[in-house]
N, C-alpha and C. Protein backbone atom coordinates (compact mmCIF):
# COMPACT_ATOMS: atom_id res chain seq x y z
N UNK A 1 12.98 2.06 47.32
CA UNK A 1 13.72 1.46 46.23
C UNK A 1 13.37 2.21 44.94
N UNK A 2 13.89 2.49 44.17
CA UNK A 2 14.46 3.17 43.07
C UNK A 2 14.64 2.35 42.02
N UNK A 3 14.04 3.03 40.55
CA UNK A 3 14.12 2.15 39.51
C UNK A 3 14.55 2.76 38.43
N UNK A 4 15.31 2.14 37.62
CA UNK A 4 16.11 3.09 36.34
C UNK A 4 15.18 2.68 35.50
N UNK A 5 15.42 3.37 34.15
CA UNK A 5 14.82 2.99 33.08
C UNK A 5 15.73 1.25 32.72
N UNK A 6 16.65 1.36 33.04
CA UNK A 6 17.74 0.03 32.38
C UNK A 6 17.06 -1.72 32.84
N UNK A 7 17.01 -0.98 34.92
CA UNK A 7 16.02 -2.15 35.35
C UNK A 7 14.98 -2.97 34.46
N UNK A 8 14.24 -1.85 34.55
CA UNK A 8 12.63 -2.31 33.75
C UNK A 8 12.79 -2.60 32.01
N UNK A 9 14.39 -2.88 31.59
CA UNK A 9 14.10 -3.49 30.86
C UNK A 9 14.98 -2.41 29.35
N UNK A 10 14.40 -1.03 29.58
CA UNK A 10 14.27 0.39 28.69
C UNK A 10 15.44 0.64 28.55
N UNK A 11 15.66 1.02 27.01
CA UNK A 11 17.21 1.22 26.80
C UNK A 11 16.43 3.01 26.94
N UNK A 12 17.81 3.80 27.19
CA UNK A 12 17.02 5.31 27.32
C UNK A 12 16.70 6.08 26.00
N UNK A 13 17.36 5.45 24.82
CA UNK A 13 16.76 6.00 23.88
C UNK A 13 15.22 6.00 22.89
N UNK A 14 14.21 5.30 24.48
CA UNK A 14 13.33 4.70 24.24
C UNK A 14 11.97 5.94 24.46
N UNK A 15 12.64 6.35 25.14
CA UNK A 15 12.32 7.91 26.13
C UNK A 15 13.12 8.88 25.81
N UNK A 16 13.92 8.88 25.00
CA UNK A 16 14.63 10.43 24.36
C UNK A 16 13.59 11.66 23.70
N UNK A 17 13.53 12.42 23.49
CA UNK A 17 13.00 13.59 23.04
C UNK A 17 14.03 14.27 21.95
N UNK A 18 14.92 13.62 21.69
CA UNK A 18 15.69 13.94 20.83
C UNK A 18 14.87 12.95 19.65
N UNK A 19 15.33 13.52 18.19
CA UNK A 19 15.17 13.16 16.97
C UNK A 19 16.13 12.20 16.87
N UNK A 20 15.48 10.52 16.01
CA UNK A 20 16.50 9.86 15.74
C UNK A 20 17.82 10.09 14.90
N UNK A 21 18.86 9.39 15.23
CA UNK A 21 20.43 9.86 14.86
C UNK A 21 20.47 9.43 13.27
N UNK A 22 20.99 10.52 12.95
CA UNK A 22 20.74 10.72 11.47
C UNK A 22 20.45 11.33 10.29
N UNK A 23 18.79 11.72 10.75
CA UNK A 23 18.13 12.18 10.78
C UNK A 23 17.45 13.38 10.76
N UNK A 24 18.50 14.53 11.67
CA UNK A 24 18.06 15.75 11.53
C UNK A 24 18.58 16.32 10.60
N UNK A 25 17.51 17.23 10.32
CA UNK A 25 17.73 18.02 8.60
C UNK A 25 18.84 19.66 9.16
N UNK A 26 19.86 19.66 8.57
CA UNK A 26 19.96 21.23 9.34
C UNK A 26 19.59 22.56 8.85
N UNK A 27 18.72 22.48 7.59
CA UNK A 27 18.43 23.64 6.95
C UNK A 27 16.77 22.79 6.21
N UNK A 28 15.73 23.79 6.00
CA UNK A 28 14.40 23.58 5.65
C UNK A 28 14.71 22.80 4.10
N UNK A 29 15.82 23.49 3.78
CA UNK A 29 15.98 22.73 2.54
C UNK A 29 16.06 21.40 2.07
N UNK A 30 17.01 20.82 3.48
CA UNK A 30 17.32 19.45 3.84
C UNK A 30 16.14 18.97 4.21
N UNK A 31 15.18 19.19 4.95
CA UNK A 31 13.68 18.49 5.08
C UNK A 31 13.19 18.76 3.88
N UNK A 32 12.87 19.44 2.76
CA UNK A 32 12.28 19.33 2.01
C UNK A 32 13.11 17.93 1.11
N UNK A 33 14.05 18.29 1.31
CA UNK A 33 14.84 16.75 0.25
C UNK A 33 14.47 15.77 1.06
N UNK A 34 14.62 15.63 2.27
CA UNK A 34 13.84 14.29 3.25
C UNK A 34 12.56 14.25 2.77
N UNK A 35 11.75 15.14 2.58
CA UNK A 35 10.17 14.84 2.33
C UNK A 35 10.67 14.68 0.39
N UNK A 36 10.90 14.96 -0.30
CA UNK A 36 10.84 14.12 -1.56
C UNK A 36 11.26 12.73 -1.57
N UNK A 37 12.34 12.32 -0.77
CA UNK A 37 12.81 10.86 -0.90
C UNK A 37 11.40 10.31 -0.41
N UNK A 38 10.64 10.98 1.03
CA UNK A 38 10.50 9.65 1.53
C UNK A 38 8.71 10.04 0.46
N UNK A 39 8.41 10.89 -0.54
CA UNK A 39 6.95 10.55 -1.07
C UNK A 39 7.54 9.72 -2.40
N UNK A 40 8.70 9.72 -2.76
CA UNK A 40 9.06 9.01 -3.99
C UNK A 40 9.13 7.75 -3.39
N UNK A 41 9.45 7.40 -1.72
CA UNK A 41 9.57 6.33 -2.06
C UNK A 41 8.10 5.06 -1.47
N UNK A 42 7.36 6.13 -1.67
CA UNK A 42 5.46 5.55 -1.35
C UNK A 42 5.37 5.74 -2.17
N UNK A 43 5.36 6.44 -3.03
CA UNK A 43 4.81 6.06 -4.36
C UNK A 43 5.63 5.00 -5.00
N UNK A 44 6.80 4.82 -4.91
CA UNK A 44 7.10 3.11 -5.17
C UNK A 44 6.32 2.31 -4.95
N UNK A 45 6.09 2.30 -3.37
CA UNK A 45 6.10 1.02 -2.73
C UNK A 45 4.04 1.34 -3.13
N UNK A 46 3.36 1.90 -3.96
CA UNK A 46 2.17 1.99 -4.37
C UNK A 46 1.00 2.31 -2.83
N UNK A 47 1.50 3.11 -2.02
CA UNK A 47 0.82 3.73 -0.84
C UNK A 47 -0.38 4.18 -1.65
N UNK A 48 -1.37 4.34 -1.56
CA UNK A 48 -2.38 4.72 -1.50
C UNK A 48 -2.91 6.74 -0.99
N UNK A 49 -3.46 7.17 -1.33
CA UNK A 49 -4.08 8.70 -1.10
C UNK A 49 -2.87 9.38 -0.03
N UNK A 50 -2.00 9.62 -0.71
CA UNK A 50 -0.61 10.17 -0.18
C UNK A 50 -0.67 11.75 0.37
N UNK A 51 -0.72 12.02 1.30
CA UNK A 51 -0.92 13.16 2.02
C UNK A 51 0.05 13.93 2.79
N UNK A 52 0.83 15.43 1.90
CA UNK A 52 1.83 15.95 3.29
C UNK A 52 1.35 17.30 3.60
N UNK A 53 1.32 17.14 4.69
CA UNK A 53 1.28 18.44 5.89
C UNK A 53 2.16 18.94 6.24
N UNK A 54 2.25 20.22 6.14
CA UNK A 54 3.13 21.15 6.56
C UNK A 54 2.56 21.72 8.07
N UNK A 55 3.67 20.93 9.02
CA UNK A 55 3.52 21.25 10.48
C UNK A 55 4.38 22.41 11.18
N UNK A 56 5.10 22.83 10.33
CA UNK A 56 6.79 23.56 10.83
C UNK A 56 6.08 24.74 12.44
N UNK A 57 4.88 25.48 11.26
CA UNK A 57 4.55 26.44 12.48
C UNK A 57 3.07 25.75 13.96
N UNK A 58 3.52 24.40 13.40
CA UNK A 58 1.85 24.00 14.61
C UNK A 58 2.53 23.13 15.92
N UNK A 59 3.12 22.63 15.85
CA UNK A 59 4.45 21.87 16.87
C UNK A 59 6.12 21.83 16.16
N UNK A 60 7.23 21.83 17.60
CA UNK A 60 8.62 21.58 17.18
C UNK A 60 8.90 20.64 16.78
N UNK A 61 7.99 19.25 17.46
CA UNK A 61 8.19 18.03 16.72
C UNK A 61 8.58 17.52 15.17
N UNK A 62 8.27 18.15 14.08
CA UNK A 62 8.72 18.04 12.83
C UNK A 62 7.96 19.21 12.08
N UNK A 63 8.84 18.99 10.71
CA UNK A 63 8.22 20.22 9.89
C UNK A 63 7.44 19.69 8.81
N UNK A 64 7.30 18.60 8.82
CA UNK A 64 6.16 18.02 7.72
C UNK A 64 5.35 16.48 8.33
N UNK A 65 4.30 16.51 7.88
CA UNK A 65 3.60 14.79 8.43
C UNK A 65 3.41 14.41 6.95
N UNK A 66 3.58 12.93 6.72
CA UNK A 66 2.67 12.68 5.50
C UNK A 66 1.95 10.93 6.13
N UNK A 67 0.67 11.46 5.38
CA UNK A 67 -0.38 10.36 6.13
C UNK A 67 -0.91 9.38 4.25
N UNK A 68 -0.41 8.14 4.39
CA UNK A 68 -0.74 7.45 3.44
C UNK A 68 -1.60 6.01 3.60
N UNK A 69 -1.91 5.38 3.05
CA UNK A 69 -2.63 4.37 3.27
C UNK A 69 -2.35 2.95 2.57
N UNK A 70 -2.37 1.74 2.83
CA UNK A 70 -1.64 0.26 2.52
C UNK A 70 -3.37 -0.21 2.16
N UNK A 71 -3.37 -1.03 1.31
CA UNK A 71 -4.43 -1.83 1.41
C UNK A 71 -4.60 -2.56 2.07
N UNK A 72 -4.05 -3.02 2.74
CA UNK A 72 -4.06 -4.51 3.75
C UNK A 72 -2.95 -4.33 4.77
N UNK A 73 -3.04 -4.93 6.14
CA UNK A 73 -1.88 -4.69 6.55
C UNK A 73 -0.91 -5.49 6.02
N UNK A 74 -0.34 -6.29 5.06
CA UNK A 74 0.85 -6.99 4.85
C UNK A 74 1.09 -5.76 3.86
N UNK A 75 0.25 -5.20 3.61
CA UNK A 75 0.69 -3.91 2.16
C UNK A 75 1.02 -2.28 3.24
N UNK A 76 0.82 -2.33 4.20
CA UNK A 76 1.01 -1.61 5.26
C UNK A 76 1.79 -1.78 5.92
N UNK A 77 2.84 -2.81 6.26
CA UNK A 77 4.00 -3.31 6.94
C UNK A 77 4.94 -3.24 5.28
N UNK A 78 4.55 -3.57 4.07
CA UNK A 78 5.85 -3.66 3.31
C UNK A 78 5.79 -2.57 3.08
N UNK A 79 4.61 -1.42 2.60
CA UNK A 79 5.13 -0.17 2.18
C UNK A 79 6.32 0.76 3.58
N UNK A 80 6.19 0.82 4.77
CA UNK A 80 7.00 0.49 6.16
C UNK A 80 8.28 0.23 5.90
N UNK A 81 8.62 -0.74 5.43
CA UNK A 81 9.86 -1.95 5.41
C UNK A 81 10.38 -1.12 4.31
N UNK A 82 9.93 -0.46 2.77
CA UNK A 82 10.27 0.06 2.24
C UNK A 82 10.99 1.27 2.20
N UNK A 83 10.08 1.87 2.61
CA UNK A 83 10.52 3.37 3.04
C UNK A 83 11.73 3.57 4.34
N UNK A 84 11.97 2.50 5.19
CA UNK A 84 12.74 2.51 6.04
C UNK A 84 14.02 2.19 5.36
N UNK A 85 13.95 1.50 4.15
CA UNK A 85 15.19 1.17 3.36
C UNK A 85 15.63 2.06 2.66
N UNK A 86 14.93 2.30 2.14
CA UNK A 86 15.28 3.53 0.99
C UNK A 86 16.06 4.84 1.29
N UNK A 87 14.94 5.31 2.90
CA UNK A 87 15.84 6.27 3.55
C UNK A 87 17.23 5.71 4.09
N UNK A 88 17.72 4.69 4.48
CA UNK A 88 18.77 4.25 4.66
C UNK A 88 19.83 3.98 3.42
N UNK A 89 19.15 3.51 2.51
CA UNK A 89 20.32 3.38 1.41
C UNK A 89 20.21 4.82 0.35
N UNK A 90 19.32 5.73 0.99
CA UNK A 90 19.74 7.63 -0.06
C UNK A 90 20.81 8.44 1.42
N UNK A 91 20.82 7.50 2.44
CA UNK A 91 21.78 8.80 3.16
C UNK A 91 21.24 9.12 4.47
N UNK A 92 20.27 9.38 4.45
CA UNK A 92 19.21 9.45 5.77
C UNK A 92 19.31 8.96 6.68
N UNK A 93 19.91 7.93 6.94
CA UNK A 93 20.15 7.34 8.34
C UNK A 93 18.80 6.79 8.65
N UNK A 94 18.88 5.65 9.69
CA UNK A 94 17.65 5.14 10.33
C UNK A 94 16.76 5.47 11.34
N UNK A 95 15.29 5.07 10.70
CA UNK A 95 14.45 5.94 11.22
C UNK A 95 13.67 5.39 12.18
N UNK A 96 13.01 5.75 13.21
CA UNK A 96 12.42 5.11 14.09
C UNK A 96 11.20 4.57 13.30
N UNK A 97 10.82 2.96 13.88
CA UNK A 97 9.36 2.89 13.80
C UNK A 97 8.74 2.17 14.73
N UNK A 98 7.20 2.35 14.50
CA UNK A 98 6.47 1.60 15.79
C UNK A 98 5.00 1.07 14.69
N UNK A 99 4.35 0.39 15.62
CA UNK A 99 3.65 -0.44 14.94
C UNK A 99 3.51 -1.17 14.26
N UNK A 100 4.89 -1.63 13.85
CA UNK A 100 5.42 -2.97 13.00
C UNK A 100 4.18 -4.27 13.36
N UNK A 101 4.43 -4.45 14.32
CA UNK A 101 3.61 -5.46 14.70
C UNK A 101 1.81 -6.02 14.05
N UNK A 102 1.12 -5.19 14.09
CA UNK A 102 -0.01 -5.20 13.96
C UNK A 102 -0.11 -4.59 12.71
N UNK A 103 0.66 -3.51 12.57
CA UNK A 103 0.31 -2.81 10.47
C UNK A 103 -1.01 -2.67 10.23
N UNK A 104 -1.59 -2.02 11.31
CA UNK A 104 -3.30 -1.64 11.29
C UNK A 104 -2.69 0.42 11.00
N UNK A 105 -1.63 0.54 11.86
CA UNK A 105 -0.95 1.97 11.89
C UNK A 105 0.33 1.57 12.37
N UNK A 106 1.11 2.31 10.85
CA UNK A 106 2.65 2.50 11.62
C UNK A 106 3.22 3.82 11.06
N UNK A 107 3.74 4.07 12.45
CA UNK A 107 4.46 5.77 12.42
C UNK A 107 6.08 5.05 12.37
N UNK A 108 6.66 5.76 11.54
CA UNK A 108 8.38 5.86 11.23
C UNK A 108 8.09 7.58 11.29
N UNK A 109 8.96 7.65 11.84
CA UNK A 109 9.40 8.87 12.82
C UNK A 109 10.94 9.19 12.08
N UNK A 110 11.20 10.17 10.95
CA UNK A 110 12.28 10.41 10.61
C UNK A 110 13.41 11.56 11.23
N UNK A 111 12.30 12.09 11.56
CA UNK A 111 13.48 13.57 12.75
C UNK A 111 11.91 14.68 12.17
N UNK A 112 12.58 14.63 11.21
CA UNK A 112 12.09 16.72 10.20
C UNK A 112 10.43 16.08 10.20
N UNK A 113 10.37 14.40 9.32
CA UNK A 113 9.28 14.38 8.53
C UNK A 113 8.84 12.73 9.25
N UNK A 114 7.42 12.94 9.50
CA UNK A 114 6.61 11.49 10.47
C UNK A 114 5.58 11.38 9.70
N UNK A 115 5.84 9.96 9.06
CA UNK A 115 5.45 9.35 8.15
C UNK A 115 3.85 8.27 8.73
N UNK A 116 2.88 8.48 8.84
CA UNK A 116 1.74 7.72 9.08
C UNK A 116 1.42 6.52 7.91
N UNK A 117 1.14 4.96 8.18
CA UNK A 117 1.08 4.80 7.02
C UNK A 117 -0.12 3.97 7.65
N UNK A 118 -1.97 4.00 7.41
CA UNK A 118 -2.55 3.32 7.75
C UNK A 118 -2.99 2.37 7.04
N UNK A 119 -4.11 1.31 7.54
CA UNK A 119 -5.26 0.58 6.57
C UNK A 119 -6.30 1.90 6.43
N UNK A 120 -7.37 1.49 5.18
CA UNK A 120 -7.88 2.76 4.93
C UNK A 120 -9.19 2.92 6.68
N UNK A 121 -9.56 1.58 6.97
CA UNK A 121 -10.56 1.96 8.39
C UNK A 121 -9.87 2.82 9.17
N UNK A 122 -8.42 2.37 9.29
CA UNK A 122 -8.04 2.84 10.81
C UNK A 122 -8.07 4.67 10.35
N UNK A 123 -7.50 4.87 9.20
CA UNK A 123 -7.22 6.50 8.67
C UNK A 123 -8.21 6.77 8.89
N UNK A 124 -9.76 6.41 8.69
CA UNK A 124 -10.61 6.98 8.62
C UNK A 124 -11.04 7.86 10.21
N UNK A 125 -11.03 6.47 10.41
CA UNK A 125 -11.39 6.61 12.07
C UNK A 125 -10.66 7.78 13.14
N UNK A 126 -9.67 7.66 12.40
CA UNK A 126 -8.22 8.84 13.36
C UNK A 126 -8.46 10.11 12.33
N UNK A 127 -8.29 10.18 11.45
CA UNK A 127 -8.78 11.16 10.91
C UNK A 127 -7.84 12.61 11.00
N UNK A 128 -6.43 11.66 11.10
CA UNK A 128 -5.16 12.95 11.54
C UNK A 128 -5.26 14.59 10.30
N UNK A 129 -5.53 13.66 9.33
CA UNK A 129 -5.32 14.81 8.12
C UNK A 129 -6.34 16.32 8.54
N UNK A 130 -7.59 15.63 9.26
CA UNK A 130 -8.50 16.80 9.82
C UNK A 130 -7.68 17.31 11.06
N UNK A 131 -6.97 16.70 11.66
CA UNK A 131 -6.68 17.61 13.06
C UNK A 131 -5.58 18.29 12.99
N UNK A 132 -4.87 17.46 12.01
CA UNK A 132 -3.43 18.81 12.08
C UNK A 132 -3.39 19.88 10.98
N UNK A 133 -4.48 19.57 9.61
CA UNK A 133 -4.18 20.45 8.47
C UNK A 133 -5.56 21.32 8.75
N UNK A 134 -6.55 21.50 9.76
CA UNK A 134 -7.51 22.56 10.33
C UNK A 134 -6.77 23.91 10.71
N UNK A 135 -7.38 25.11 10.15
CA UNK A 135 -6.70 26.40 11.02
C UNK A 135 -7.27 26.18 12.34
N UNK A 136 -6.33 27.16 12.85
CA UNK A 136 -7.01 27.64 14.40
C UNK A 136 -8.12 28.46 14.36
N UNK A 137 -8.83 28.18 15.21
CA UNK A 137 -10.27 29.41 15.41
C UNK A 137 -9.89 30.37 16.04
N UNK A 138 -10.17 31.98 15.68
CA UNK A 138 -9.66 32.76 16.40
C UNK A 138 -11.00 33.11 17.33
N UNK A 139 -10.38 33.48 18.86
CA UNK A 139 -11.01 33.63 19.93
C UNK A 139 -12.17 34.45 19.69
N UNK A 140 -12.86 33.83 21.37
CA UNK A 140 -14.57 34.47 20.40
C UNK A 140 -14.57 35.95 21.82
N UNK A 141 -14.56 37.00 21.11
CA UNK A 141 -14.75 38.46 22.00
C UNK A 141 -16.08 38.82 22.35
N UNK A 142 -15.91 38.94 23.61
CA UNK A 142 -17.44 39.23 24.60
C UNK A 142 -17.73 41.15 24.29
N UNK A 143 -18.85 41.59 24.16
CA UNK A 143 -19.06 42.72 24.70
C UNK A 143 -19.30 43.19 26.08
């Protein structure tokens, strides 16, 4: 017996590898205007130690991360709620998110630019800003 994604419940755009609809930028230029809306609109919503990474050459997944921080999670779910609006009412179309629930960490996933927004423990602890904005070590040569 055989099971679809539909069975168990899964719509398939749950499991896509595609960028949400909307969303994709078609020129670097267009992600850079995606990454100004969405730091103008944390600094609205008063995010905390606002951080963007330029990923373009480290994965295809997107060309920028920005990692910010909520004081609390109810200040971590509205800065969230914000930024999901904003990009919807400048043009952007809607953006994926996850971690709504708990607002300890929530990723909104825009296509170009993936927005981290933690409490300051959990940032600490994950510590993304060290793993993706580190160079690479270049290989170590034997004699």
């Amino acid at each position: 017996m055989t099971f679809s994604q539909e069975d168990a419940g899964l719509s398939a755009t749950q499991f896509s590898s595609e960028p949400p609809v909307g969303l994709v930028a078609d020129s670097p230029r267009d992600a850079k205007s995606l990454l100004a809306a969405i730091l103008a609109s944390l600094d609205d919503a008063k995010a905390e130690e606002i951080v963007e990474i330029d990923i373009a050459g480290k994965t295809p997944i997107a060309d920028y991360m920005v990692v910010c921080s909520g004081r609390s999670q109810r200040h971590v779910g509205a800065i969230a709620d914000h930024l999901v609006e904003d990009l919807k009412d400048n043009g952007f179309g809607t953006a994926a998110i996850e971690g709504q629930p708990a607002c300890d960490w929530v990723l909104v996933d825009t296509g170009d630019v993936i927005v981290h927004v933690f409490r300051p423990e959990v940032r600490q602890f994950y510590n993304l800003e060290k793993m993706w904005a580190a160079d690479p070590v270049a290989p170590l040569r034997r004699s």
